[in-house]
N, C-alpha and C. Protein backbone atom coordinates (compact mmCIF):
# COMPACT_ATOMS: atom_id res chain seq x y z
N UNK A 1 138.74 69.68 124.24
CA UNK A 1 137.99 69.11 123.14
C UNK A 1 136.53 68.87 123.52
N UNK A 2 136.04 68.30 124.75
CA UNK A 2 134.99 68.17 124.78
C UNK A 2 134.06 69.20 125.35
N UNK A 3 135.16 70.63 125.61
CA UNK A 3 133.84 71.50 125.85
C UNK A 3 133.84 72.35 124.39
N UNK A 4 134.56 72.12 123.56
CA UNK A 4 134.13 72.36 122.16
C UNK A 4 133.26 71.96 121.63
N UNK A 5 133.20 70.18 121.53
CA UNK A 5 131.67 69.47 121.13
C UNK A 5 130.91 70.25 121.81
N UNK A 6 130.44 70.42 123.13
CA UNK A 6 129.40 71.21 123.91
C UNK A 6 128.81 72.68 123.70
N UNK A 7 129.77 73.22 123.45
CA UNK A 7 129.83 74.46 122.54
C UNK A 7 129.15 74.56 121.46
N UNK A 8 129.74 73.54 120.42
CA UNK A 8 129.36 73.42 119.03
C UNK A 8 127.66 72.60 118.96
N UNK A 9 127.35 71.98 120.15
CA UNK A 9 126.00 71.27 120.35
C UNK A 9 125.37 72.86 120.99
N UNK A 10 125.92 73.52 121.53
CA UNK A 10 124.45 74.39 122.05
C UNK A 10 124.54 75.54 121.03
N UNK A 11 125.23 75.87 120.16
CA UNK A 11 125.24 76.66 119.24
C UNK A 11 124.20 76.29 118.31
N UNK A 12 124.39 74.60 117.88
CA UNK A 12 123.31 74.03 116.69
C UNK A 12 122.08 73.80 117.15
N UNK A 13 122.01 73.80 118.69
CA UNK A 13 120.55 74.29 119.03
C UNK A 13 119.94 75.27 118.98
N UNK A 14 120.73 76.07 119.04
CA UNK A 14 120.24 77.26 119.05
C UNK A 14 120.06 78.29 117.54
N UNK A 15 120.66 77.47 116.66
CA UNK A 15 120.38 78.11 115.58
C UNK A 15 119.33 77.03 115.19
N UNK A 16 119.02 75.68 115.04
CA UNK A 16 117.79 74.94 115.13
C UNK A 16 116.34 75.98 115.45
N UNK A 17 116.30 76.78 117.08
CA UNK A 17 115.23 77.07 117.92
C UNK A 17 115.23 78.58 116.84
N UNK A 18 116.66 79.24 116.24
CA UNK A 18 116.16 80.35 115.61
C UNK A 18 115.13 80.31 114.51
N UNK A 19 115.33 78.90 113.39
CA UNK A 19 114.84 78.93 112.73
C UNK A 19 113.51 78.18 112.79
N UNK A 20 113.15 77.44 114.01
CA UNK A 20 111.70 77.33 113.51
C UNK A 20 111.07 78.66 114.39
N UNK A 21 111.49 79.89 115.07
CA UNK A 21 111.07 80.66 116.10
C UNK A 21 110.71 81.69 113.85
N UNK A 22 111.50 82.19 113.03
CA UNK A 22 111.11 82.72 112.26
C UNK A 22 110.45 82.14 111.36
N UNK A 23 110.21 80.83 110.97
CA UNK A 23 109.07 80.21 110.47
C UNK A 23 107.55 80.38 110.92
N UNK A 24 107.81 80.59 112.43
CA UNK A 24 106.13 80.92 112.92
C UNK A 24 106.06 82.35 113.11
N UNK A 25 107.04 83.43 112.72
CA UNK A 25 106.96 84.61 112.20
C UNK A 25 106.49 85.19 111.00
N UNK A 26 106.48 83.92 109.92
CA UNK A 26 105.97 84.71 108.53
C UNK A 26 104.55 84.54 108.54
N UNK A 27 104.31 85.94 107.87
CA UNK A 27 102.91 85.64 107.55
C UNK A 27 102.05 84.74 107.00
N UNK A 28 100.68 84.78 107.31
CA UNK A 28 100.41 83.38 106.93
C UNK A 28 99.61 83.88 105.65
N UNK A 29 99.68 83.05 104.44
CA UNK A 29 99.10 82.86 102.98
C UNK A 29 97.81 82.81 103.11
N UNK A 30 96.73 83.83 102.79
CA UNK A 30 95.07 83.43 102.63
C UNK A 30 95.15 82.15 101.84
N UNK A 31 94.04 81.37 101.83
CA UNK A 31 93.66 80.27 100.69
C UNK A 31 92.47 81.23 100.33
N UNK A 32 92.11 80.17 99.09
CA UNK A 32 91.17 80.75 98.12
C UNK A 32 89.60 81.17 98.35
N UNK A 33 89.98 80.51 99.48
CA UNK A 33 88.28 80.41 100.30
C UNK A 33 88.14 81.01 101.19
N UNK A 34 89.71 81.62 101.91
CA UNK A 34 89.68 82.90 102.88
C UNK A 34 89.19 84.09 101.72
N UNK A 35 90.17 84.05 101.23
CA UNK A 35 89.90 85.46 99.75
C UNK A 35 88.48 85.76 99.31
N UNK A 36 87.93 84.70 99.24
CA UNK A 36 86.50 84.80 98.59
C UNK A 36 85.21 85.67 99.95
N UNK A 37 86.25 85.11 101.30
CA UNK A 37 85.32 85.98 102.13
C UNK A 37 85.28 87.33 102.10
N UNK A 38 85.61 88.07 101.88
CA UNK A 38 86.32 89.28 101.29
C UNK A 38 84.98 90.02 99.52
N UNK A 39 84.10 90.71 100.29
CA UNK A 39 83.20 91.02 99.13
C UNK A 39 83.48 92.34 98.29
N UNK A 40 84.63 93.07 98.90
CA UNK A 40 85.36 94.26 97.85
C UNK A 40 87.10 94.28 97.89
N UNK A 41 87.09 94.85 96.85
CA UNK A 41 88.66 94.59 97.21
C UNK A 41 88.91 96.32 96.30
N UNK A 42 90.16 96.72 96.70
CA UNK A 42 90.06 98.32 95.80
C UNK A 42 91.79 98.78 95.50
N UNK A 43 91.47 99.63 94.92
CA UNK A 43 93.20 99.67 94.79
C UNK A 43 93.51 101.58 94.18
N UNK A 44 94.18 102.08 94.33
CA UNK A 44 94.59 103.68 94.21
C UNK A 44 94.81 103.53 93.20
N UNK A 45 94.58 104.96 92.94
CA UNK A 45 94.33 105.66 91.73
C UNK A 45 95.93 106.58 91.93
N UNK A 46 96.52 107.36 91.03
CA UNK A 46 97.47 108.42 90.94
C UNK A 46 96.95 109.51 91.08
N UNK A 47 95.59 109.41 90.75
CA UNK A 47 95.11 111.35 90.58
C UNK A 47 93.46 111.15 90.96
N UNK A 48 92.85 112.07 91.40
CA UNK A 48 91.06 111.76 91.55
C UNK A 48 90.63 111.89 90.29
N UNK A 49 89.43 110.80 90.17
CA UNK A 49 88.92 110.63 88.87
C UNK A 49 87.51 111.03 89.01
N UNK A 50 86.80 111.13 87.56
CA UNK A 50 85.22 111.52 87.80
C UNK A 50 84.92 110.22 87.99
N UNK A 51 84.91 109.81 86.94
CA UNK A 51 84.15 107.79 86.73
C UNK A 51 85.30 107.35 86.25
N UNK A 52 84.67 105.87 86.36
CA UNK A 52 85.10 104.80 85.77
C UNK A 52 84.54 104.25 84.66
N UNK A 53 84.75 103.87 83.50
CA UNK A 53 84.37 103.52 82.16
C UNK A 53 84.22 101.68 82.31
N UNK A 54 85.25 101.15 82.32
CA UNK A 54 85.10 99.93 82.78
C UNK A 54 85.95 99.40 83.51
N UNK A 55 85.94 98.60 83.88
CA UNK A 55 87.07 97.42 84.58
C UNK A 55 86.67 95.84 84.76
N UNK A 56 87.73 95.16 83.91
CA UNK A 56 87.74 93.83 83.35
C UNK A 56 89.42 92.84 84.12
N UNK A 57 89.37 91.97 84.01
CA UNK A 57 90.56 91.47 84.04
C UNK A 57 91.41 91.43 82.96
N UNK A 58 92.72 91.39 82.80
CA UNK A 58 93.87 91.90 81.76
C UNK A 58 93.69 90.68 80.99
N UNK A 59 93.82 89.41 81.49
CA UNK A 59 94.18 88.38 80.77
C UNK A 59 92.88 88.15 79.75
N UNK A 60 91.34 87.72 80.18
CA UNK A 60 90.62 87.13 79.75
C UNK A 60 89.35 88.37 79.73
N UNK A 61 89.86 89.46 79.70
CA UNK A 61 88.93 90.50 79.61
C UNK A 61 87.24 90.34 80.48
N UNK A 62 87.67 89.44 80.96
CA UNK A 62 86.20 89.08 81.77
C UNK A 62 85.64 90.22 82.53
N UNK A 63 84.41 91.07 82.46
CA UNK A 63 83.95 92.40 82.94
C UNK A 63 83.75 91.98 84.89
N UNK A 64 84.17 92.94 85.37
CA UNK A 64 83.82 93.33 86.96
C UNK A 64 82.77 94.60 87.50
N UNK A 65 82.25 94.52 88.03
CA UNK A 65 81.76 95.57 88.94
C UNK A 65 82.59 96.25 89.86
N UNK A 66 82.23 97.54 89.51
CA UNK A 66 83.29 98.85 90.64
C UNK A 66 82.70 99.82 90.30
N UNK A 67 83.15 101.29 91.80
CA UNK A 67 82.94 101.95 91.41
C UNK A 67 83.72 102.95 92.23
N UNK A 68 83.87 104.14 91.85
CA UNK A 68 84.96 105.31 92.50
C UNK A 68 84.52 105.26 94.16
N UNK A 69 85.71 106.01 94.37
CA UNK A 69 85.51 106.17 95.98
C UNK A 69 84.73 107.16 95.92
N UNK A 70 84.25 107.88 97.34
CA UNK A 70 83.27 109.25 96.90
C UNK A 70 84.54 110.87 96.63
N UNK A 71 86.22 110.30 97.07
CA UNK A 71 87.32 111.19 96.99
C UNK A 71 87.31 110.96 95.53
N UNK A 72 87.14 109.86 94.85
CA UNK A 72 87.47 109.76 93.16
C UNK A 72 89.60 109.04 93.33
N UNK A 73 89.22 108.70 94.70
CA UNK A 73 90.79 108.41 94.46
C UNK A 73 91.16 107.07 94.41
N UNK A 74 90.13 106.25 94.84
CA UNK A 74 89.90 104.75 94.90
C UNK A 74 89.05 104.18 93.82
N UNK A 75 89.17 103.10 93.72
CA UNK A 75 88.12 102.26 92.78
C UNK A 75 88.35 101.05 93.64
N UNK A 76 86.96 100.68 94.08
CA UNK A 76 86.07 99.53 94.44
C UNK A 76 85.67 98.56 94.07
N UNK A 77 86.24 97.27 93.78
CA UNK A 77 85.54 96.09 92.91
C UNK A 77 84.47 95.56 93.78
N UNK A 78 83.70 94.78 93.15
CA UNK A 78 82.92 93.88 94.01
C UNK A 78 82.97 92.74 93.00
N UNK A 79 83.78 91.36 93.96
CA UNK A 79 83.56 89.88 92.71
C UNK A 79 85.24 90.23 92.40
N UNK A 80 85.81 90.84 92.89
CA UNK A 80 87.76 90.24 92.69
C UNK A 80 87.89 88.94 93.06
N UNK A 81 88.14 88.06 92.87
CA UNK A 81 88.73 86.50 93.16
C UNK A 81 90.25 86.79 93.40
N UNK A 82 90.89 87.57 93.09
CA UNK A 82 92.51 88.23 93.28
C UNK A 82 93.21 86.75 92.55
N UNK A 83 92.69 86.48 91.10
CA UNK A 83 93.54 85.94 90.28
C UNK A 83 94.72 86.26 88.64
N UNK A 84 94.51 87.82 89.13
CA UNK A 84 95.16 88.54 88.35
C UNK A 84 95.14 90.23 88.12
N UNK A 85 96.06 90.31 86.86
CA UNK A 85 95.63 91.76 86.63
C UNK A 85 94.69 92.17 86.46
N UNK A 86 94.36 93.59 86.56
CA UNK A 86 93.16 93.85 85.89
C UNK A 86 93.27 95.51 85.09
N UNK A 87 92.94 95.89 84.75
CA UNK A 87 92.04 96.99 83.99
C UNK A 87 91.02 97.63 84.06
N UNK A 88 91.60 98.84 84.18
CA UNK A 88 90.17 99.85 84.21
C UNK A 88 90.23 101.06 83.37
N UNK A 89 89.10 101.82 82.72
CA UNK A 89 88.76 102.74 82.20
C UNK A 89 88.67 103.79 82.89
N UNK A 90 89.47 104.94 82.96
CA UNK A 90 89.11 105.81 83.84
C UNK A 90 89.22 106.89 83.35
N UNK A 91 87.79 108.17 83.71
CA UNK A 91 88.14 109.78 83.31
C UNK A 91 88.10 110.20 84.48
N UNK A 92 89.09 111.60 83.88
CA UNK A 92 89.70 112.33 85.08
C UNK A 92 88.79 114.03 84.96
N UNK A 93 88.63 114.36 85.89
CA UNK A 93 88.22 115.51 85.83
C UNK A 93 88.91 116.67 84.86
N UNK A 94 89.94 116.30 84.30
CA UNK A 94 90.61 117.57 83.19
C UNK A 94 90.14 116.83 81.60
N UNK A 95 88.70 115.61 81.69
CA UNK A 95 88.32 115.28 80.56
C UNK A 95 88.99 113.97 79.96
N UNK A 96 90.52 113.72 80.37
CA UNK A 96 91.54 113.28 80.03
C UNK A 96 90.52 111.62 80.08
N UNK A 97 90.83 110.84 79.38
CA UNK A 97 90.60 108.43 79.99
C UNK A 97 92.21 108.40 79.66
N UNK A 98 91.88 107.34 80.38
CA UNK A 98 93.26 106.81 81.00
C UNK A 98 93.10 105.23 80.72
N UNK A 99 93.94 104.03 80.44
CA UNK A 99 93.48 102.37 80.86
C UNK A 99 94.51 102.31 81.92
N UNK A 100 93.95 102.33 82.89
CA UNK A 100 94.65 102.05 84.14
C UNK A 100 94.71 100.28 84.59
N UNK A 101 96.33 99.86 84.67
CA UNK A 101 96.45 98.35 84.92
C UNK A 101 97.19 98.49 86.84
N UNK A 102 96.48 97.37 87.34
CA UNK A 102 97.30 97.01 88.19
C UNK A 102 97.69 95.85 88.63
N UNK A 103 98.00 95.50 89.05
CA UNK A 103 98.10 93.51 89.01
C UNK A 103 97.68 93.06 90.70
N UNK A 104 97.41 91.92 91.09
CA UNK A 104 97.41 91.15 92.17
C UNK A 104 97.80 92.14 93.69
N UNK A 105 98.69 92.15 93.13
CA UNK A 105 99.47 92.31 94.03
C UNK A 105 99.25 94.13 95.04
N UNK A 106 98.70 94.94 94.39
CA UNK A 106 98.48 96.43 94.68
C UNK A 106 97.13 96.23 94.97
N UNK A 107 96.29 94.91 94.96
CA UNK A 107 94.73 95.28 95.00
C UNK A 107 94.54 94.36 96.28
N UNK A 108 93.83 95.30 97.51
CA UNK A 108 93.73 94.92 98.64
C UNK A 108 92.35 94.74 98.78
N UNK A 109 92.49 93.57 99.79
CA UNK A 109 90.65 93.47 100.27
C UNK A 109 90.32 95.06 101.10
N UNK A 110 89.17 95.22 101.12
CA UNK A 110 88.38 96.25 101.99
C UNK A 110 87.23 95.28 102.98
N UNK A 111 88.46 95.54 104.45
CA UNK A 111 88.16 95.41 105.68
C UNK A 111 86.99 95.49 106.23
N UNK A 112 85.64 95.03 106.13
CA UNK A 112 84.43 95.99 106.80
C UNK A 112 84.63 96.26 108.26
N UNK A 113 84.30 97.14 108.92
CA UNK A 113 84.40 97.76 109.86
C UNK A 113 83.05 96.85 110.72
């Protein structure tokens, strides 16, 4: 019996030490003021485009600055706050516009080198 308690005590330590060992494994959450350091943020396209027509946020249509990659396969914001979807106007080299949406979540900062 009592090398059961002993057992059952180094087991609950040890699942204790697992779980704060994967707590300091997750990644850590930017705040709003990390994000803001961050002066482009960009996100893929499906196909290369000529231009861009516009790009606004989805919810409150509020207008952004961007502009194509020089491949036409990216679009470049400058002034994302990454508080939502957004929207863009885009023509494609076969003439074709498109309203291209993507949300939060697909639009990455751009790293400066």
């Amino acid at each position: 019996m009592k090398n059961l308690m002993m057992t059952l005590a180094v087991l609950l330590l040890a699942v204790v030490a697992l779980q704060a060992q994967s707590q300091d494994d997750q990644p850590k959450r930017l705040t709003d003021e990390e994000i803001q350091e961050f002066k482009f943020y960009q996100f893929y396209l499906d196909q290369p485009a000529l231009s861009i027509e516009s790009i606004k946020y989805a919810k409150d249509e509020k207008p952004l600055e961007g502009q194509l990659s020089k491949d036409g396969k990216r679009v470049v914001i400058e002034g994302y706050t990454k508080r939502g979807r957004i929207t863009a106007t885009v023509k494609y080299k076969d003439g074709t516009t498109e309203e291209v949406s993507r949300s939060s979540c697909v639009i990455d900062p751009v790293i400066p080198l």
